[in-house]
C-alpha atoms as a PDB file:
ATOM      1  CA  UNK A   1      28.868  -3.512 -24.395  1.00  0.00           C
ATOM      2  CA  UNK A   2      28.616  -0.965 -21.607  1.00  0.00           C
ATOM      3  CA  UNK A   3      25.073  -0.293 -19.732  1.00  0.00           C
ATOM      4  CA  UNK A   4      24.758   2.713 -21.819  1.00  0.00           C
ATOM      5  CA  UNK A   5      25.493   1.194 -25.277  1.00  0.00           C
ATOM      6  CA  UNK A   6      23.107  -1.294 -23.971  1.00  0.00           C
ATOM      7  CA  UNK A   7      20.181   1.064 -23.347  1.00  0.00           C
ATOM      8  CA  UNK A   8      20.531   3.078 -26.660  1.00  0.00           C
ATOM      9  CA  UNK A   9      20.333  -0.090 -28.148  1.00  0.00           C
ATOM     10  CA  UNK A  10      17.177  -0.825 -27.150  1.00  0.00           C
ATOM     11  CA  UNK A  11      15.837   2.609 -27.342  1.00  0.00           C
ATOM     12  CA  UNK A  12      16.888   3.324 -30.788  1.00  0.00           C
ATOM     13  CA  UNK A  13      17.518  -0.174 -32.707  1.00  0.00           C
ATOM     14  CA  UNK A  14      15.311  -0.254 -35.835  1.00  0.00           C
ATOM     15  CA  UNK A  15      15.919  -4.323 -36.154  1.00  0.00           C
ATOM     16  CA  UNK A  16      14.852  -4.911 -32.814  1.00  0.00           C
ATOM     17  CA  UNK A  17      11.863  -3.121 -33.033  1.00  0.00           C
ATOM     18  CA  UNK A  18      10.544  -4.918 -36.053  1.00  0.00           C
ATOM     19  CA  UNK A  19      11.912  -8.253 -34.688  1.00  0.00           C
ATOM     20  CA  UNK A  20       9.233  -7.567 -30.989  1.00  0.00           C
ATOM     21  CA  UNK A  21       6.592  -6.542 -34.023  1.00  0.00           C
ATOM     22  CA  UNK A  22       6.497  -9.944 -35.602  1.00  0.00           C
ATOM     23  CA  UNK A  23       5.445 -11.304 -32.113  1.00  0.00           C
ATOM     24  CA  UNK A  24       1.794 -12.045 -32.783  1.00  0.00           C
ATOM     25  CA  UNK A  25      -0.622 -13.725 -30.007  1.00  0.00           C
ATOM     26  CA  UNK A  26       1.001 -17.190 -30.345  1.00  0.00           C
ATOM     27  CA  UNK A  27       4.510 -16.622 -29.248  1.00  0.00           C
ATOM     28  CA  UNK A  28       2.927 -15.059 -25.951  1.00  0.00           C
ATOM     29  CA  UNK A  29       0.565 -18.137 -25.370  1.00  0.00           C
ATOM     30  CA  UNK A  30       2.790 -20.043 -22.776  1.00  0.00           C
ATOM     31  CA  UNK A  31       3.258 -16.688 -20.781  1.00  0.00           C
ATOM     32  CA  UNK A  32      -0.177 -16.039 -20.428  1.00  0.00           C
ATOM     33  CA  UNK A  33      -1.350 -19.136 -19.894  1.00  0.00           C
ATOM     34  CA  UNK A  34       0.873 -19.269 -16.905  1.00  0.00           C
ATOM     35  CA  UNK A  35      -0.258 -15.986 -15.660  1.00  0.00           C
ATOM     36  CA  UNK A  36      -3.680 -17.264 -15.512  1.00  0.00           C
ATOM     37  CA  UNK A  37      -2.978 -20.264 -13.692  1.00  0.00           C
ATOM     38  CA  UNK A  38      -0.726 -18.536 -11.289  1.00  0.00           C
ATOM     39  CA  UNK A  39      -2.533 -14.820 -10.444  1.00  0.00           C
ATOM     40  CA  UNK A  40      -5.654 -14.313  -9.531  1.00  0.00           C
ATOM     41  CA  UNK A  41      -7.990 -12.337 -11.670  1.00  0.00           C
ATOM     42  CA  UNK A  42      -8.332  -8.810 -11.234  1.00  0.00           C
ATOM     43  CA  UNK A  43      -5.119  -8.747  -9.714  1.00  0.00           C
ATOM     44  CA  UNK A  44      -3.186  -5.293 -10.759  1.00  0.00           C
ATOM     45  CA  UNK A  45      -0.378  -6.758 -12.981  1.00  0.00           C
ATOM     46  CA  UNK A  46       3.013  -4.669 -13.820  1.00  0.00           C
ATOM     47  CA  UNK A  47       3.872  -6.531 -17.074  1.00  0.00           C
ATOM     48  CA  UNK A  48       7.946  -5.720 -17.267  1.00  0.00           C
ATOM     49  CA  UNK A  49       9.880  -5.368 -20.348  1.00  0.00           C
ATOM     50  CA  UNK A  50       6.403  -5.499 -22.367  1.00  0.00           C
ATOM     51  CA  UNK A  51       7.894  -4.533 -25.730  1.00  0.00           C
ATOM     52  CA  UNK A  52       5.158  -3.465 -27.806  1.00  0.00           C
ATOM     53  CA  UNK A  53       2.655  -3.839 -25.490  1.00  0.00           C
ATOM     54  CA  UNK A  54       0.318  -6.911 -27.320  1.00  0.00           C
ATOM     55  CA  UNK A  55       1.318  -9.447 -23.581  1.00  0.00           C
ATOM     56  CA  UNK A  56      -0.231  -6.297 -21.959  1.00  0.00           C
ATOM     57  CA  UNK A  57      -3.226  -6.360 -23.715  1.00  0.00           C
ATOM     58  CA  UNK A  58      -3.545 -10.218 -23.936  1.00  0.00           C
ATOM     59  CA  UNK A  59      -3.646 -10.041 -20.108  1.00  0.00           C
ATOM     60  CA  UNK A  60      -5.926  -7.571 -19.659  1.00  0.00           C
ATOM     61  CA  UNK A  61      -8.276  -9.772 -22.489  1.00  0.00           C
ATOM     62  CA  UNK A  62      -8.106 -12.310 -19.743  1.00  0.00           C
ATOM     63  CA  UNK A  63      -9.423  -9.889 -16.875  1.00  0.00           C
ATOM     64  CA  UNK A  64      -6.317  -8.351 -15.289  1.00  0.00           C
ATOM     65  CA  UNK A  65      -5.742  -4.531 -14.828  1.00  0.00           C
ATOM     66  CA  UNK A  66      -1.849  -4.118 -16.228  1.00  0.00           C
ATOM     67  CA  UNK A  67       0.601  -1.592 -16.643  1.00  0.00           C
ATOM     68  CA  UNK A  68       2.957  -2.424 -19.600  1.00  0.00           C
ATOM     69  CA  UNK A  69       6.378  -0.949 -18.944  1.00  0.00           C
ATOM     70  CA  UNK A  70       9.511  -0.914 -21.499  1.00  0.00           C
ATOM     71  CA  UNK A  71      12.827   0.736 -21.724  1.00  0.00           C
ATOM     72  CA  UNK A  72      12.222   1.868 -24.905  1.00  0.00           C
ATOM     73  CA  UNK A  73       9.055   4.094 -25.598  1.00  0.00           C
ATOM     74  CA  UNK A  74       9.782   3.127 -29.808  1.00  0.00           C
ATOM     75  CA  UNK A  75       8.501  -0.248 -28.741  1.00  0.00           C
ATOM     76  CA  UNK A  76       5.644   0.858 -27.573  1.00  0.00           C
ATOM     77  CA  UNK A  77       2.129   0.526 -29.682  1.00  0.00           C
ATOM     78  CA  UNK A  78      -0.540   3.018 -28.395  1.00  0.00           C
ATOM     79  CA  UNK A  79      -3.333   0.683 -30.014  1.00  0.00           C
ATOM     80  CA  UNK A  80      -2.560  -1.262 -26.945  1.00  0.00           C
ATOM     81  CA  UNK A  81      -3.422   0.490 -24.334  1.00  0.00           C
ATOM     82  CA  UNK A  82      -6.910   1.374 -22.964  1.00  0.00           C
ATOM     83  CA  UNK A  83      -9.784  -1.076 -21.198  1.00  0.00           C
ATOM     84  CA  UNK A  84      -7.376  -2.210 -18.570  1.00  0.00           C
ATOM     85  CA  UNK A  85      -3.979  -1.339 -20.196  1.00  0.00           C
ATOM     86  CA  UNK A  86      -1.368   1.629 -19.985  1.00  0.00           C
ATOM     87  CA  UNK A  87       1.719   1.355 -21.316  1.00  0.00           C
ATOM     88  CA  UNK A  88       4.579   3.564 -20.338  1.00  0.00           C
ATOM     89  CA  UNK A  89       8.500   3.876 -20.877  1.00  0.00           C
ATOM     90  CA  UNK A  90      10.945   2.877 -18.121  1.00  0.00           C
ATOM     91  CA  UNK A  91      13.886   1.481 -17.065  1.00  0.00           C
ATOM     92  CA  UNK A  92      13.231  -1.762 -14.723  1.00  0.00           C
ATOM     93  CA  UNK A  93      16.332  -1.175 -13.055  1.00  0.00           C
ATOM     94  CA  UNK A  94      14.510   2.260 -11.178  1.00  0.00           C
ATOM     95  CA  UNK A  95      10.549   1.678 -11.604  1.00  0.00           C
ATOM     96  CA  UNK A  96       8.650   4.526 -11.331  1.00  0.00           C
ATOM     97  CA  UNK A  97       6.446   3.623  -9.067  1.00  0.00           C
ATOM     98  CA  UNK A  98       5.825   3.399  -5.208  1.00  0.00           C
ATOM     99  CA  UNK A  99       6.326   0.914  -3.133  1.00  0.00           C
ATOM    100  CA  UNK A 100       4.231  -2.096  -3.082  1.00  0.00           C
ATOM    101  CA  UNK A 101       2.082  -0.718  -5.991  1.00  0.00           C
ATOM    102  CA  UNK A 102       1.066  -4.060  -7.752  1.00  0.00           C
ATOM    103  CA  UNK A 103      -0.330  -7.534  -6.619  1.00  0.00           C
ATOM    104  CA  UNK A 104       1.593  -9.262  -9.365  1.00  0.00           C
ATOM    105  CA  UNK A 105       4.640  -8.408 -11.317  1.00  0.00           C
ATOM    106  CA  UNK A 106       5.459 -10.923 -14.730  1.00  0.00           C
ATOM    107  CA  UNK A 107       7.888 -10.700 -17.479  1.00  0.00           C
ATOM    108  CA  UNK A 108       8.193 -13.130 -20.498  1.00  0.00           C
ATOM    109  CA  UNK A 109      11.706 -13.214 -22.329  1.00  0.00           C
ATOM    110  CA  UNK A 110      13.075 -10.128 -20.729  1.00  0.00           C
ATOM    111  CA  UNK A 111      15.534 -10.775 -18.061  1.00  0.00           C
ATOM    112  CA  UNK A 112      17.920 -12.114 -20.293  1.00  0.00           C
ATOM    113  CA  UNK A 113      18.234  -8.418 -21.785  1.00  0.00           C
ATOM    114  CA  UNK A 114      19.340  -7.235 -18.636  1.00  0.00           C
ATOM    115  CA  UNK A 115      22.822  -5.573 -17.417  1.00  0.00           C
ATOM    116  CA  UNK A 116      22.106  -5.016 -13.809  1.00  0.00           C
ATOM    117  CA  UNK A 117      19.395  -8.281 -12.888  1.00  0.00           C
ATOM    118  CA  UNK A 118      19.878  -7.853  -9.240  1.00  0.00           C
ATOM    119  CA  UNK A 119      19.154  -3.828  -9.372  1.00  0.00           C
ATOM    120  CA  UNK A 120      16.016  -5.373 -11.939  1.00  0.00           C
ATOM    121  CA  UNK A 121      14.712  -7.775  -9.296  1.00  0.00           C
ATOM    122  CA  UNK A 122      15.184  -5.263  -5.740  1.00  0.00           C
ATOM    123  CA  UNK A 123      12.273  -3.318  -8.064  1.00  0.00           C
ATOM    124  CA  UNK A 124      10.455  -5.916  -8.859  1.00  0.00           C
ATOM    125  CA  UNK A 125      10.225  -6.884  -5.035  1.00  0.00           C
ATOM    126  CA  UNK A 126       9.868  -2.705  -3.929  1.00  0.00           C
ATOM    127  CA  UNK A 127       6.835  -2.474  -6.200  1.00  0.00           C
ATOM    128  CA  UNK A 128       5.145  -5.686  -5.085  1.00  0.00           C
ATOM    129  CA  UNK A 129       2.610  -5.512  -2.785  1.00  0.00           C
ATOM    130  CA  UNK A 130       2.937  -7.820   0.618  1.00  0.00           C
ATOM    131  CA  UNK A 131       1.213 -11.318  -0.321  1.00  0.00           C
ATOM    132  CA  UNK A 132       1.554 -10.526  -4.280  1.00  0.00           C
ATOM    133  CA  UNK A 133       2.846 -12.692  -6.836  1.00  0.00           C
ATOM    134  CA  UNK A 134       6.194 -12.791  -9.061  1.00  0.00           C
ATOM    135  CA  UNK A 135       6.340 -14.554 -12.358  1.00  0.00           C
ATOM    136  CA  UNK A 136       9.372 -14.539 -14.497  1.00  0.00           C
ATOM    137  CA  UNK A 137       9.720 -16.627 -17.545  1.00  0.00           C
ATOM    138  CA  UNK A 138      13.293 -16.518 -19.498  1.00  0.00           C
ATOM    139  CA  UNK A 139      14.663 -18.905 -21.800  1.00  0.00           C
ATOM    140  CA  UNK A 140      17.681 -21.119 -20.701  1.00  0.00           C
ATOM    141  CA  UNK A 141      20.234 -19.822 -23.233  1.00  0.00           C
ATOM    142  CA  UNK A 142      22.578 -22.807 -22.018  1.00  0.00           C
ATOM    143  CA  UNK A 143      19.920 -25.764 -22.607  1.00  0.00           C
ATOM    144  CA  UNK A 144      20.321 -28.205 -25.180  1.00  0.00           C
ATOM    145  CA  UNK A 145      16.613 -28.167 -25.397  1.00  0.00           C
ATOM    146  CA  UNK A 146      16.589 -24.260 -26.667  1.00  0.00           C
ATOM    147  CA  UNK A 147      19.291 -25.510 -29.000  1.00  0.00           C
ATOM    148  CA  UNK A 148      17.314 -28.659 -30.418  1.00  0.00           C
ATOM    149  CA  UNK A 149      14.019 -26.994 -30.564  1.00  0.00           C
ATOM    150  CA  UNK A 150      15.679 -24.014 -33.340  1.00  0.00           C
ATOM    151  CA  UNK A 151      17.291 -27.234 -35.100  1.00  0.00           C
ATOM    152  CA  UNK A 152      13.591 -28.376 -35.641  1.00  0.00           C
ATOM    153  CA  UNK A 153      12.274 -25.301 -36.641  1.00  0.00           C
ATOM    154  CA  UNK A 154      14.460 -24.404 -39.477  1.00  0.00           C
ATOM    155  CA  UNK A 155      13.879 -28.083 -40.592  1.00  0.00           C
ATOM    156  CA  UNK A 156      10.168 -26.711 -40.640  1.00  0.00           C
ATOM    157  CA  UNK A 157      11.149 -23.748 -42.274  1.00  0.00           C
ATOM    158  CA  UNK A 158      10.965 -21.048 -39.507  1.00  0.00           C
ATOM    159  CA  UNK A 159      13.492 -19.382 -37.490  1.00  0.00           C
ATOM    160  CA  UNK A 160      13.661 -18.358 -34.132  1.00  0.00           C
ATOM    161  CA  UNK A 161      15.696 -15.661 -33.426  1.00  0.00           C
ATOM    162  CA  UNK A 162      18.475 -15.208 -31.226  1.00  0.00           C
ATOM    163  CA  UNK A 163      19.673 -18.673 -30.832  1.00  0.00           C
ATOM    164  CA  UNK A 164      21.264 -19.699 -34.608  1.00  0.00           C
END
């Protein structure tokens, strides 16, 4: 698949968007709770690859100012933003933003979507401040764990997606 077939995917796949809508509080828990340990409060976060915008709003619940970005402004859910939270369309690969505009940038489960991760990650580090933070959690695709852990889950009845 091409960068561009890539892109429109995201931007116009009706699947996808309903798969990032079944995301409730839960599946964001061990991102946030990292966050918290990791960034100080307060701290002007640039939450990448946000989806629908619910890990932006969970952060700013936990006193962070954040700016959710996405490729795809379908993902986007307006109820979202507001008391600490915008949320705007993007592509990480050319952030529009200045230079050193945030004191933290995170991502959960986002990287792995990405065609050009070097081109991703020269943004993330143009749009961090001096002194701020980085925090990037993606699955291991390759670990046996990811594998055994969707084993046990359809034993328990649930799926996760993207890995059977």
């Amino acid at each position: 698949m091409s960068s561009t077939e890539h892109e429109e995917f995201y931007k116009t796949s009706e699947q996808y968007t309903t798969m990032l809508q079944t995301h409730g509080p839960e599946y964001f828990e061990p991102y946030i709770r990292k966050v918290v340990k990791h960034i100080p409060k307060g701290a002007k976060i640039l939450d990448l690859g946000c989806g629908t915008g619910l890990s932006s709003r969970l952060l700013a619940d936990q006193g962070y100012e954040v700016v959710g970005v996405d490729l795809s402004e379908k993902f986007l859910d307006k109820r979202f933003v507001g008391h600490g939270v915008s949320l705007l369309p993007g592509d990480a690969g050319h952030l529009p933003f200045g230079g050193e505009s945030f004191g933290a940038v995170a991502a959960y489960c986002f990287l792995e979507h990405v065609t050009d991760v070097p081109r991703v990650l020269e943004e993330v580090f143009r749009v961090l401040a001096r002194g701020g933070k980085a925090l990037i959690m993606s699955p291991n695709l390759l670990s046996p764990f990811l594998w055994a852990k969707s084993l046990a889950a359809a034993f328990r009845g649930r799926r996760i997606t993207g890995v059977f």
